[in-house]
Protein backbone atom coordinates (compact mmCIF):
# COMPACT_ATOMS: atom_id res chain seq x y z
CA UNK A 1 115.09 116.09 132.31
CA UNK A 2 114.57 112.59 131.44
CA UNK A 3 112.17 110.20 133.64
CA UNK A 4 109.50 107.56 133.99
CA UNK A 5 106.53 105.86 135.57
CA UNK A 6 105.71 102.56 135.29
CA UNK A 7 102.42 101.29 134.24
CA UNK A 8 101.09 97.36 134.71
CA UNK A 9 104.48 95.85 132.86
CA UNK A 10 104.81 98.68 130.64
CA UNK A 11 107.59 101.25 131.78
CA UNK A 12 107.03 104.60 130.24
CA UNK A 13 109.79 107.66 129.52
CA UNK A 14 109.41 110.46 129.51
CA UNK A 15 111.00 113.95 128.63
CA UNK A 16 109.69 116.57 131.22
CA UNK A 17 109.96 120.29 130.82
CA UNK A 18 109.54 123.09 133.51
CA UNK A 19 107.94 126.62 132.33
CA UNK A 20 105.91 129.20 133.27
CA UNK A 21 102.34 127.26 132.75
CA UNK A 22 99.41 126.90 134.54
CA UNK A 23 98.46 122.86 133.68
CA UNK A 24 100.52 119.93 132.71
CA UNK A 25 100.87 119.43 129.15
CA UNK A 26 101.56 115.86 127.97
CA UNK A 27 102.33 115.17 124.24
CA UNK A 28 103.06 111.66 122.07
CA UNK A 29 105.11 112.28 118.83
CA UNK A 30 105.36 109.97 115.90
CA UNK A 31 108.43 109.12 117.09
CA UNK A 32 107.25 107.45 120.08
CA UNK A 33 108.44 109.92 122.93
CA UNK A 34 106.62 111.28 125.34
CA UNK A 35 106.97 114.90 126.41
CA UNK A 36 105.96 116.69 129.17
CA UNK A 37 105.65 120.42 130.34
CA UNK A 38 104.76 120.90 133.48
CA UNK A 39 104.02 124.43 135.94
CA UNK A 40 107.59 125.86 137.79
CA UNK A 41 105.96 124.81 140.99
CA UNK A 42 105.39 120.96 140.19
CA UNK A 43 107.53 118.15 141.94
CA UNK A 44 108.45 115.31 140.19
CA UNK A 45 106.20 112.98 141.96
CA UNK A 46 103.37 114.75 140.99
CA UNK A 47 103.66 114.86 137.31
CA UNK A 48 104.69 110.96 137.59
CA UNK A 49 101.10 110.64 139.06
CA UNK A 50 99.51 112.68 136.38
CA UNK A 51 101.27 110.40 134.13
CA UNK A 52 99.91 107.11 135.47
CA UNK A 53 96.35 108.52 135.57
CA UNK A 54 96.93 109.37 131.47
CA UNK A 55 98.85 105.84 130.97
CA UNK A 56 95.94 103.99 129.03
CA UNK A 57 95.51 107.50 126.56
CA UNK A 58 99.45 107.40 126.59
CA UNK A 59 99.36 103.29 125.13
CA UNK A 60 96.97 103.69 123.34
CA UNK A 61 99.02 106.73 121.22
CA UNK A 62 101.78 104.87 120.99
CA UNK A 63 100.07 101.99 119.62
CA UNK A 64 98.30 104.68 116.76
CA UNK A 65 101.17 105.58 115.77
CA UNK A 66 102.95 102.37 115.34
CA UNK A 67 100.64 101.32 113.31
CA UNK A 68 102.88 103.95 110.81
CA UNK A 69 105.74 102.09 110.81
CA UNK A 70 107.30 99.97 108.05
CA UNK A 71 107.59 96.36 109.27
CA UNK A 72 108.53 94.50 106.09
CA UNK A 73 111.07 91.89 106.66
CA UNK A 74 114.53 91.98 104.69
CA UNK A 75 114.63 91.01 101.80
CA UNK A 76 117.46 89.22 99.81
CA UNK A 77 116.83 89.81 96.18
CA UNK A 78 116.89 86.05 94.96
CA UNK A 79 114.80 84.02 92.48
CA UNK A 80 111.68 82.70 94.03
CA UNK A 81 111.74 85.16 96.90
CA UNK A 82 108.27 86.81 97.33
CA UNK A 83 107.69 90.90 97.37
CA UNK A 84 104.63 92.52 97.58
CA UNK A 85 103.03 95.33 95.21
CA UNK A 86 99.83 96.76 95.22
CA UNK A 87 98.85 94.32 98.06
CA UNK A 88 99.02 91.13 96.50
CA UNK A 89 102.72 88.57 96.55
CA UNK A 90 104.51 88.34 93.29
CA UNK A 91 107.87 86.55 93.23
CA UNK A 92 111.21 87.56 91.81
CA UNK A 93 112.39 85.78 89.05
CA UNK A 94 116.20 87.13 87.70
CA UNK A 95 116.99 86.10 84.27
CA UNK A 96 120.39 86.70 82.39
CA UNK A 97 120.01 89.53 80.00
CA UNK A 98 122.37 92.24 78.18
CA UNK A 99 119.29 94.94 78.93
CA UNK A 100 118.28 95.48 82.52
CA UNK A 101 114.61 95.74 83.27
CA UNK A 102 111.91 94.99 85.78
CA UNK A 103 108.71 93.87 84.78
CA UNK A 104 105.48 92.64 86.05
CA UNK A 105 103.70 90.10 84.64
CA UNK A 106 101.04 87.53 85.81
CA UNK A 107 102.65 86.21 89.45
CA UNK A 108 106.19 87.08 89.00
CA UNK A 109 108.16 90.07 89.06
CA UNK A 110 111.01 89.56 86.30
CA UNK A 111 114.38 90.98 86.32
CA UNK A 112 116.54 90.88 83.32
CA UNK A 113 120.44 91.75 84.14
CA UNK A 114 123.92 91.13 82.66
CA UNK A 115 124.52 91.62 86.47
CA UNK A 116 123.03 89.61 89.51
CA UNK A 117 124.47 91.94 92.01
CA UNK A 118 122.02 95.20 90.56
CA UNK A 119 119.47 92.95 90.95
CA UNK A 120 118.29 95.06 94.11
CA UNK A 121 119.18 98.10 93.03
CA UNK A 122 116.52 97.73 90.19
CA UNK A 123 113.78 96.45 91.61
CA UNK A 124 113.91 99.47 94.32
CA UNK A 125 114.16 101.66 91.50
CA UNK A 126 111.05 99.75 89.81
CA UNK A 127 109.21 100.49 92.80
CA UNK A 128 110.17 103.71 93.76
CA UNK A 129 109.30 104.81 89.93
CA UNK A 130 105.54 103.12 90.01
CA UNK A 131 105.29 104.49 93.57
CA UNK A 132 105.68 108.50 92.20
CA UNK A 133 102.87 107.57 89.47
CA UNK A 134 100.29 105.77 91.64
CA UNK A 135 100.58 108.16 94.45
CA UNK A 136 99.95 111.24 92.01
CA UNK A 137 96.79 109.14 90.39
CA UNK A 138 95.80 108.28 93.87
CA UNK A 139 95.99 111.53 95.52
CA UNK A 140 94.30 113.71 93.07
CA UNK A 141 90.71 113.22 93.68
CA UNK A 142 91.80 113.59 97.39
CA UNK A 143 93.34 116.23 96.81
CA UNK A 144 90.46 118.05 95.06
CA UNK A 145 88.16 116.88 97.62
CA UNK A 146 89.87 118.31 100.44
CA UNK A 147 89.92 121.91 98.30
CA UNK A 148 86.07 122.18 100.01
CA UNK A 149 88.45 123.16 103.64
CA UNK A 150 90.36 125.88 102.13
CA UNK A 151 93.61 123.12 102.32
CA UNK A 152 95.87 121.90 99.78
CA UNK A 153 99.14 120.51 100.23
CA UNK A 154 101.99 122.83 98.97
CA UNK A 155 103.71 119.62 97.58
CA UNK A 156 103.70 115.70 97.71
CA UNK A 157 107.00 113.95 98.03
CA UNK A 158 108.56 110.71 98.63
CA UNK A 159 110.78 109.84 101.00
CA UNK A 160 112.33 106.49 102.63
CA UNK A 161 111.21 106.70 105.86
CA UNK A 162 112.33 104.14 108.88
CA UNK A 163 109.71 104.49 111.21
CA UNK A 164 106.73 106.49 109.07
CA UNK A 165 104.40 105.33 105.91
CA UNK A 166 103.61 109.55 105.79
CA UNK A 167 104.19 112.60 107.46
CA UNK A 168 102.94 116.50 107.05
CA UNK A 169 105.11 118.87 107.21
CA UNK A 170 104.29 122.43 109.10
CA UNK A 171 104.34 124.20 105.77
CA UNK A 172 102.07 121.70 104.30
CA UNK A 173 104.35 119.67 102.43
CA UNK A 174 103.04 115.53 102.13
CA UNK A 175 105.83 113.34 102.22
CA UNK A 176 104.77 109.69 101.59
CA UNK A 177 107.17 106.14 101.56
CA UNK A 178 107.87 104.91 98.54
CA UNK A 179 107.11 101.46 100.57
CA UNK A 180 103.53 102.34 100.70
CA UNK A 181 103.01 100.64 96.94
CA UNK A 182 103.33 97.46 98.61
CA UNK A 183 100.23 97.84 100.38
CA UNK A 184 96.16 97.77 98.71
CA UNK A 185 94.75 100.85 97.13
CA UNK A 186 92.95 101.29 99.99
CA UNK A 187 95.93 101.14 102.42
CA UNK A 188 97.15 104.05 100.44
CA UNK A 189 94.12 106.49 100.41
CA UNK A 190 93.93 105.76 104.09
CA UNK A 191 97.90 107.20 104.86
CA UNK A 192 96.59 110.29 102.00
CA UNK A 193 93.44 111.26 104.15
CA UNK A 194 95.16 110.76 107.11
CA UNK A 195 98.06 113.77 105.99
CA UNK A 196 95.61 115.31 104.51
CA UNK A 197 93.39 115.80 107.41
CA UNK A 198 96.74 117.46 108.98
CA UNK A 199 96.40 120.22 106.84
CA UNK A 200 93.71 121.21 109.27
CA UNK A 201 94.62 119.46 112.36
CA UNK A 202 97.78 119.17 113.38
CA UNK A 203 97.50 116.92 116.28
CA UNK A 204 95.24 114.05 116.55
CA UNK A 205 92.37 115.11 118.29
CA UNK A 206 89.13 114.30 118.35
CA UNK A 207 88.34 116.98 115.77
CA UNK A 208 91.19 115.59 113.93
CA UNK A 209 89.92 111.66 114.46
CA UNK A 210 86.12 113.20 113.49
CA UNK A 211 87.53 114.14 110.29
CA UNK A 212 89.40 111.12 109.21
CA UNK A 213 86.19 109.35 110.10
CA UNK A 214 84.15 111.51 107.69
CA UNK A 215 86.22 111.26 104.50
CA UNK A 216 87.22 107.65 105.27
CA UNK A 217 84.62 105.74 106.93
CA UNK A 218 86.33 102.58 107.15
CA UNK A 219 90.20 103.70 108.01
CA UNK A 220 89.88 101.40 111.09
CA UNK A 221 90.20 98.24 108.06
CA UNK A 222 92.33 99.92 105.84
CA UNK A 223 94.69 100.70 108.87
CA UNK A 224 94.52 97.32 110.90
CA UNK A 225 95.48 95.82 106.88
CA UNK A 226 98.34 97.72 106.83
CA UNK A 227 99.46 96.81 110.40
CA UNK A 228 98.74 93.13 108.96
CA UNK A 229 99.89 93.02 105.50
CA UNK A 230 103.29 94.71 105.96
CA UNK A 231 103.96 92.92 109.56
């Protein structure tokens, strides 16, 4: 059953679940929602009290995980227009040409195209391509590092993603967005450790939280640039 609770000005749903438990269980998914599982014998009223008590822990979830979410503005593929790569802003300059290609070099991003209306298609395609190579270069020292756990992920894909920069799946599969290469080096190891710390964690506990800390000292940075940089 769906409900909610409200908090200061913040109004909170939630999806609540009755089984055979003993305590409440409350749980925040990447996606944002809230679930709840709660003992046969517990009234509404008193798992909406639970809830207030947890709201801060609840916000303050929510706000981790946002923190994951793509927030680059649309962009409309014109000469002059600035995209990002690597962290730093180049802009797009389309020139007539009878070969198509996408090229970086000094500030600009040049497009060559018998067609101003592929225009997008090719610069996705640029990125998407550079994204698969600096995500392998950029993950295998992690990768081998993380071999001192026992863990290694079973593969690493890309994926568009709407509301995720990375994600790990159950069988250990590390799906990162191709958006990522917009973002610093740093920006980038920080969303690797973090899926690769799910390999032995799969919630973020403090166990899970100790780790990051220990193979990434300063994610705090790398994650409030992301937040920044891509906002």
């Amino acid at each position: 059953m769906r409900s909610h609770i409200q908090f200061g000005s913040s109004r909170i749903d939630f999806d609540l679940e009755f089984s055979e438990r003993k305590s409440l269980g409350i749980t925040v998914t990447p996606e944002l929602k809230v679930l709840v599982k709660a003992p046969l014998n517990a009234s509404v009223p008193f798992v909406q009290e639970k809830l207030r008590k947890k709201a801060p822990w609840i916000i303050k979830q929510k706000s981790y995980f946002i923190s994951f979410y793509p927030k680059t503005p649309p962009r409309r593929f014109v000469s002059g227009e600035t995209h990002l790569y690597l962290g730093r802003q180049y802009r797009l300059k389309i020139e007539e040409s009878a070969v198509e290609s996408v090229k970086l070099r000094g500030q600009f991003i040049f497009v060559g195209t018998p067609d101003r209306t592929r225009v997008k298609k090719l610069v996705l395609e640029w990125y998407a391509k550079n994204a698969r190579s600096k995500f392998q270069s950029v993950s295998a020292p992690l990768i081998e590092r993380f071999k001192k756990y026992g863990v290694s992920p079973s593969e690493l894909a890309l994926r568009l993603m709407p509301q995720r920069w990375g994600s790990c799946t159950p069988k250990g599969k590390i799906i990162l967005n191709p958006e990522l290469i917009k973002a610093p080096k740093g920006c980038i190891e920080y969303v690797i450790i973090h899926e690769l710390c799910h390999l032995i964690h799969h919630d973020h506990t403090q166990r899970f939280l100790d780790l990051q800390s220990r193979e990434i000292p300063s994610w705090e940075k790398w994650k409030s640039k992301l937040e920044n940089l891509l906002a």
